[in-house]
N, C-alpha and C. Protein backbone atom coordinates (compact mmCIF):
# COMPACT_ATOMS: atom_id res chain seq x y z
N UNK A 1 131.96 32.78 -264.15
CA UNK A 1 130.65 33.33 -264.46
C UNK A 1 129.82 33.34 -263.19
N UNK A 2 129.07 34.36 -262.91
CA UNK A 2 128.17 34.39 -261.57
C UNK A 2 126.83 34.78 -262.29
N UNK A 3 126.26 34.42 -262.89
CA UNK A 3 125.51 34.13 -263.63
C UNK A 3 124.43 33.13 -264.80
N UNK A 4 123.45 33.46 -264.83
CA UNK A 4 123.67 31.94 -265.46
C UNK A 4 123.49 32.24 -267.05
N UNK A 5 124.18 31.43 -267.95
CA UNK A 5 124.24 31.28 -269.51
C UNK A 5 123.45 31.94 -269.95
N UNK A 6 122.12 31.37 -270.05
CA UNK A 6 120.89 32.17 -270.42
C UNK A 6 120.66 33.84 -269.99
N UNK A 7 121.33 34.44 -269.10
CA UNK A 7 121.31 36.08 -269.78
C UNK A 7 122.30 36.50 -270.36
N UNK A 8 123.44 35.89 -270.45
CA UNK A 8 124.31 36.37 -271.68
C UNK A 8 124.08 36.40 -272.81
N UNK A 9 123.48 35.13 -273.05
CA UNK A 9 122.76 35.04 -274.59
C UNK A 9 121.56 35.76 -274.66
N UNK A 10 120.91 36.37 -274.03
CA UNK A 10 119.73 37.71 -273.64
C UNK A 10 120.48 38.81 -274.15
N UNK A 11 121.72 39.34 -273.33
CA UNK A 11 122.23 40.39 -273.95
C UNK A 11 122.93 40.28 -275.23
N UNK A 12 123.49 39.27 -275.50
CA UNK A 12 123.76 38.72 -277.01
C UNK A 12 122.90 39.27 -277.51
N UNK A 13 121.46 38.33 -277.75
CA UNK A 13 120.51 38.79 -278.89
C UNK A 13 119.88 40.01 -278.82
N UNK A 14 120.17 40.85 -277.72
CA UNK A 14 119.39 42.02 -277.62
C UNK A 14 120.48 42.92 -278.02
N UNK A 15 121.55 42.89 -277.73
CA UNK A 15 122.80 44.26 -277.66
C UNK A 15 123.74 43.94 -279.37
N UNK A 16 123.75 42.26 -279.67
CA UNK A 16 124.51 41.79 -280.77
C UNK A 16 125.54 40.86 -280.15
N UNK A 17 126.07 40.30 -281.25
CA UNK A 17 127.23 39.24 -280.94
C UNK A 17 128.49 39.74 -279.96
N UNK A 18 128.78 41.35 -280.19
CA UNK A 18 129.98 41.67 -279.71
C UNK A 18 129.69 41.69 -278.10
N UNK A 19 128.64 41.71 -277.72
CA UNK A 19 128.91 41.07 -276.21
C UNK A 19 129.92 39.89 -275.71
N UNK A 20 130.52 40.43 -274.88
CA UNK A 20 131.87 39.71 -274.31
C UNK A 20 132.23 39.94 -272.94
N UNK A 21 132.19 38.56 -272.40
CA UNK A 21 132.08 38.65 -270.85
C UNK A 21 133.82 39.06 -270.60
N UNK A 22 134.86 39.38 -269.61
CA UNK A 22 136.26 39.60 -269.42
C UNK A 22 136.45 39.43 -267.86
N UNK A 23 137.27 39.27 -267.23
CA UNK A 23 137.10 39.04 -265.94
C UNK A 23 138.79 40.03 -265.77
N UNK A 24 138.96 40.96 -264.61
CA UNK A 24 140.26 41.53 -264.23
C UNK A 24 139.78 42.20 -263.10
N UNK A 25 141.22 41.89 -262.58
CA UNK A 25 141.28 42.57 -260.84
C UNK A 25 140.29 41.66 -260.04
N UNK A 26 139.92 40.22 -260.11
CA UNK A 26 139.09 39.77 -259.19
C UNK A 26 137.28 40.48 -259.77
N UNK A 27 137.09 40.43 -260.53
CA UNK A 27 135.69 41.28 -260.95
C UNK A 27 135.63 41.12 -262.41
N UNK A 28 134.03 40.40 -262.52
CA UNK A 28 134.05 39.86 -263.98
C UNK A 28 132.93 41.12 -264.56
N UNK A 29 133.05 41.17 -265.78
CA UNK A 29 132.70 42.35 -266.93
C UNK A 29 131.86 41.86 -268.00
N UNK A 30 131.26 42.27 -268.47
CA UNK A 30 130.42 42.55 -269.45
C UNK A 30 130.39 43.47 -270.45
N UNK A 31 130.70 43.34 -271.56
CA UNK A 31 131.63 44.32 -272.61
C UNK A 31 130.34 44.26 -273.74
N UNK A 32 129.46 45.81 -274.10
CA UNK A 32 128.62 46.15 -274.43
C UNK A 32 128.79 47.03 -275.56
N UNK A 33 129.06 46.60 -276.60
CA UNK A 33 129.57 47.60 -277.80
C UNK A 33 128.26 48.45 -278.17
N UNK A 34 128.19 49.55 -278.60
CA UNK A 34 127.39 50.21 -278.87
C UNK A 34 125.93 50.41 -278.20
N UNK A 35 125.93 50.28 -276.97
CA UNK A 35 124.90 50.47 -276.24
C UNK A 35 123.43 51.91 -276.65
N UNK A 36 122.47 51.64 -276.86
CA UNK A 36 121.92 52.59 -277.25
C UNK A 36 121.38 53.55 -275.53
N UNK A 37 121.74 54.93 -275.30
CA UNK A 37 121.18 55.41 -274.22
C UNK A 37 119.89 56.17 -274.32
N UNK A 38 119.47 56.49 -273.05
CA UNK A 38 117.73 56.68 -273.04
C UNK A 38 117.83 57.91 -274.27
N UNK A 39 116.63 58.40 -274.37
CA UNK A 39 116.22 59.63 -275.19
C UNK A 39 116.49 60.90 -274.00
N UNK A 40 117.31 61.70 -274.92
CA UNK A 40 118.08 63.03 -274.48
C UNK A 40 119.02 63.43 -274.01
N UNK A 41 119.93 61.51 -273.91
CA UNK A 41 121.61 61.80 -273.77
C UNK A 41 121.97 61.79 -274.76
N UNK A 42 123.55 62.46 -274.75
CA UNK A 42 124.74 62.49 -275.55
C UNK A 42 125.98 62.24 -275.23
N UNK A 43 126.56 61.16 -275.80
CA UNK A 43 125.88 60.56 -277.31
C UNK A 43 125.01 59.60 -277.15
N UNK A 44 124.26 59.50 -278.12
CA UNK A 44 123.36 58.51 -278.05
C UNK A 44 123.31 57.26 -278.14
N UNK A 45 124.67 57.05 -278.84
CA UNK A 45 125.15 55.51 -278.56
C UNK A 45 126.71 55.73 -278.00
N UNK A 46 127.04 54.45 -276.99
CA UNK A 46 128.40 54.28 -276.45
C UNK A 46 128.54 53.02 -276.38
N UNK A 47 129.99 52.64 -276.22
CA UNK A 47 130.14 51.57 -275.67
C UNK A 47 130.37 51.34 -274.09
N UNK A 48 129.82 50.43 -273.40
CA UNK A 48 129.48 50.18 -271.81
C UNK A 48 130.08 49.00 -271.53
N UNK A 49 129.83 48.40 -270.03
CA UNK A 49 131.08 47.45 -268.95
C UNK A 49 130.01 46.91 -268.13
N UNK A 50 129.24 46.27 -268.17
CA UNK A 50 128.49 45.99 -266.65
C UNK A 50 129.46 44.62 -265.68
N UNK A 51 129.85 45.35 -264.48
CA UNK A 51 129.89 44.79 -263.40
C UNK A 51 128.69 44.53 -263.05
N UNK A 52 128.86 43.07 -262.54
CA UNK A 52 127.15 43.04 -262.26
C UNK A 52 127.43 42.56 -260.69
N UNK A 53 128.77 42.83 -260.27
CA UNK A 53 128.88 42.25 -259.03
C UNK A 53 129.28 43.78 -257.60
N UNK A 54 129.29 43.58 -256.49
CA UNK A 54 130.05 44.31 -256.27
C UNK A 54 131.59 45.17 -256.14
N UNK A 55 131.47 46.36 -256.77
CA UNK A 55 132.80 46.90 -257.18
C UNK A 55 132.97 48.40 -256.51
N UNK A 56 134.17 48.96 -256.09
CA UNK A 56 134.16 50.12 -255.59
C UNK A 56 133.24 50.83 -254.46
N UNK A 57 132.55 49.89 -253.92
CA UNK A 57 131.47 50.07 -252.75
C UNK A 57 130.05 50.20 -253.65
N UNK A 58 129.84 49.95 -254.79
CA UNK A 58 128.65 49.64 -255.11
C UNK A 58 128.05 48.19 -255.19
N UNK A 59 126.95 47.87 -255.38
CA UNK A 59 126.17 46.96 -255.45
C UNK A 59 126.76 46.01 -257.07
N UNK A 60 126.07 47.31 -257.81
CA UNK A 60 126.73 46.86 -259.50
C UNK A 60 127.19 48.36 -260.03
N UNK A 61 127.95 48.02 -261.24
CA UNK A 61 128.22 49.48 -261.31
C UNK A 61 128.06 49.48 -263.26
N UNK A 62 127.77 49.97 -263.87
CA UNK A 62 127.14 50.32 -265.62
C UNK A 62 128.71 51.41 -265.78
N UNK A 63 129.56 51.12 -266.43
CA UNK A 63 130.80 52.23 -267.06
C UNK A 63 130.49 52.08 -268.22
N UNK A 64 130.83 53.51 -268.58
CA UNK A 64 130.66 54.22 -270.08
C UNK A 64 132.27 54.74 -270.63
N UNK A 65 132.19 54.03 -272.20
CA UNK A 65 133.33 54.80 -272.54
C UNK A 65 133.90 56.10 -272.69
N UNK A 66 132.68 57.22 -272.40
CA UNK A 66 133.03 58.59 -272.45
C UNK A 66 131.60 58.80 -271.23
N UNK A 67 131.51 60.33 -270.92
CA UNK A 67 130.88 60.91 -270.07
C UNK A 67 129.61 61.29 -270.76
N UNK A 68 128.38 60.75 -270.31
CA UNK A 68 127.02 61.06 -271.06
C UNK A 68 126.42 62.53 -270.68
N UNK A 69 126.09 62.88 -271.40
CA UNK A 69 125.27 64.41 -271.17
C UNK A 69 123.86 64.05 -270.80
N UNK A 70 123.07 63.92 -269.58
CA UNK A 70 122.21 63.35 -269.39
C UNK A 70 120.84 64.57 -268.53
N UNK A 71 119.80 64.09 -269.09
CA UNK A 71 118.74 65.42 -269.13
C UNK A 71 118.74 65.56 -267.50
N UNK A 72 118.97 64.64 -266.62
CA UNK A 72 118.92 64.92 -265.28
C UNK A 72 120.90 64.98 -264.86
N UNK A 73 120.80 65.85 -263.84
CA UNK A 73 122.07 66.16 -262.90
C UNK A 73 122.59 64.73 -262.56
N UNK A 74 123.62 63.80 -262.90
CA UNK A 74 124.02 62.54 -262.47
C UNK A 74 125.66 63.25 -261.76
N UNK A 75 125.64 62.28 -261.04
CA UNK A 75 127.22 62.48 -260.44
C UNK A 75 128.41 61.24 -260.64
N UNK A 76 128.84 62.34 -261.96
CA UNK A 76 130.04 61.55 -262.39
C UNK A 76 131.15 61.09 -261.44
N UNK A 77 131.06 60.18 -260.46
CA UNK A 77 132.33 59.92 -259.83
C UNK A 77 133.29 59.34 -260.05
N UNK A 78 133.32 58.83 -261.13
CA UNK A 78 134.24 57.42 -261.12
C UNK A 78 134.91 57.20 -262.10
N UNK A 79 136.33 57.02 -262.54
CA UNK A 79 136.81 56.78 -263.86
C UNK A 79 137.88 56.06 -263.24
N UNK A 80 137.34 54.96 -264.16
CA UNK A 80 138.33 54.09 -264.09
C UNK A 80 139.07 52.93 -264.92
N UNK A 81 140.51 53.18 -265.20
CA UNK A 81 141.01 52.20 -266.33
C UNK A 81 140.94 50.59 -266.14
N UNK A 82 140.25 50.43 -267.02
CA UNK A 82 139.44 48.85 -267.37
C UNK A 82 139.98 48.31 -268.61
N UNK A 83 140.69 46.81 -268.30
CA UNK A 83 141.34 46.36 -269.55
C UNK A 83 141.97 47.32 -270.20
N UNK A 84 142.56 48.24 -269.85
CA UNK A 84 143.46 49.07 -270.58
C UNK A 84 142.68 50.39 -271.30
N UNK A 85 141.59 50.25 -270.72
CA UNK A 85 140.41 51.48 -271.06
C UNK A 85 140.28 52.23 -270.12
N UNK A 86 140.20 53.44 -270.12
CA UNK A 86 139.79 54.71 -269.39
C UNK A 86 138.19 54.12 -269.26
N UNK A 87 137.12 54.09 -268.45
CA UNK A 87 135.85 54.13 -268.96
C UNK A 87 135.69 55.07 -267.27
N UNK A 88 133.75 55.14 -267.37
CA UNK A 88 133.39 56.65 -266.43
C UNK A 88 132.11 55.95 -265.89
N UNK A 89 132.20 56.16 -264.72
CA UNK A 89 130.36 55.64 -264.03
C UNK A 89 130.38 57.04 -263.41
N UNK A 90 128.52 56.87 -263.19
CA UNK A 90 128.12 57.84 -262.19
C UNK A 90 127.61 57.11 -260.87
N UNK A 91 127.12 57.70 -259.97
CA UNK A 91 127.01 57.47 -258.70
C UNK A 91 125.11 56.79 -258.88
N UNK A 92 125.73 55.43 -258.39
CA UNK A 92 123.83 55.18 -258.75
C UNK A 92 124.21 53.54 -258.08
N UNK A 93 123.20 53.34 -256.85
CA UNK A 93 123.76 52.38 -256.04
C UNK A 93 122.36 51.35 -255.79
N UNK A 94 122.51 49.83 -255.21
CA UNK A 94 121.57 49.23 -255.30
C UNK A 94 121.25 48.29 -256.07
N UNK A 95 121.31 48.32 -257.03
CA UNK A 95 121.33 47.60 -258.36
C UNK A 95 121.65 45.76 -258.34
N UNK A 96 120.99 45.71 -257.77
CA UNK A 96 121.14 43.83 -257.30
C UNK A 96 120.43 43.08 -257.55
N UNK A 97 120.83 41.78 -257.57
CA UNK A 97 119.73 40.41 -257.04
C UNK A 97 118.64 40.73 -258.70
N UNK A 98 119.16 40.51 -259.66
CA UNK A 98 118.38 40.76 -260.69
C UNK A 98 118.88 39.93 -261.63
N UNK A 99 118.55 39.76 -263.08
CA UNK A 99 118.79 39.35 -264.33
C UNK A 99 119.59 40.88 -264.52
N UNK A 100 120.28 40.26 -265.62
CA UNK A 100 121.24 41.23 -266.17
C UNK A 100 120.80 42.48 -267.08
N UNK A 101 119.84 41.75 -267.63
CA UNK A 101 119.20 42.42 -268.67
C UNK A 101 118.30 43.45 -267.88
N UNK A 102 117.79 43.52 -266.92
CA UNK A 102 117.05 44.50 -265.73
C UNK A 102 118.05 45.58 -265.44
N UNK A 103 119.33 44.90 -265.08
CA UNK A 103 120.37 45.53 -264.50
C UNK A 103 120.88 46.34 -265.03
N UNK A 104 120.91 46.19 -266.70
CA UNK A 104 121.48 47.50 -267.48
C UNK A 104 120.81 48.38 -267.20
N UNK A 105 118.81 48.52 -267.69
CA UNK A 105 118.21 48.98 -267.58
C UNK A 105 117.93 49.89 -266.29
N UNK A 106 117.85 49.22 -265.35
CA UNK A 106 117.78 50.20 -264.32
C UNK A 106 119.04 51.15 -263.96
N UNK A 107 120.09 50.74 -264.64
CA UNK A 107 121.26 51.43 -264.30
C UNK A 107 121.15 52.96 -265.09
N UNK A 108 120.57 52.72 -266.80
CA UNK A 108 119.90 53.70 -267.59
C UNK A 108 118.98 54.68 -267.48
N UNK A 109 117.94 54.00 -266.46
CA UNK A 109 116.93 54.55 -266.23
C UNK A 109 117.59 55.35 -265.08
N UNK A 110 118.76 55.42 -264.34
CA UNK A 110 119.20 56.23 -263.37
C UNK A 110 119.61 57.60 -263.60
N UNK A 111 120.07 57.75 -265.17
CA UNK A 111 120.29 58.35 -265.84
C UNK A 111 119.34 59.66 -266.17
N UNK A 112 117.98 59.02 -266.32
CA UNK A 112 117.09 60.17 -267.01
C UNK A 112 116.10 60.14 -265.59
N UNK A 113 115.85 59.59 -264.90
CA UNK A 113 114.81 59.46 -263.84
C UNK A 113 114.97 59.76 -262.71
């Protein structure tokens, strides 16, 4: 864990029980069932992955189980099989030195903003 207890149980009570931390390839995960996304993607709910560490030359990186339709131009770069999952990030860098619970968020807010 590179983190401390107290924001897991943040995203627990905010996201639900099925939050589940996983660790593979040297890089620990954050397993986000039904994530709700901002107003005017599709779909509107997914399930999500937060790396909250650095991965693939990013800072942190937010993967989605499918590709969001998002009101601003994002650049889908990245798909990559996770625990035996296909999942998809876009290009959105920086994302550090925070609580976790910030970290989704700003990763979201990269999305529509």
């Amino acid at each position: 864990m590179i983190y401390p207890e107290e924001q897991l149980e943040e995203l627990k009570a905010q996201f639900g029980p099925g939050v589940r931390e996983f660790e593979e390839g040297g890089h620990v995960y954050l397993y986000i069932p039904g994530l709700k996304m901002p107003p005017g993607c599709t779909p509107e709910i997914t399930d999500a992955l937060l790396c909250p560490q650095t991965h693939s030359g990013y800072t942190s990186r937010l993967f989605f189980k499918e590709r969001i339709q998002t009101t601003k131009q994002v650049n889908w770069n990245g798909q990559f099989l996770i625990l035996g999952v296909q999942w998809y990030a876009f290009s959105y860098n920086n994302i550090k030195d925070m609580p976790l619970m910030n970290m989704i968020m700003s990763h979201l807010r990269g999305m529509v903003a």
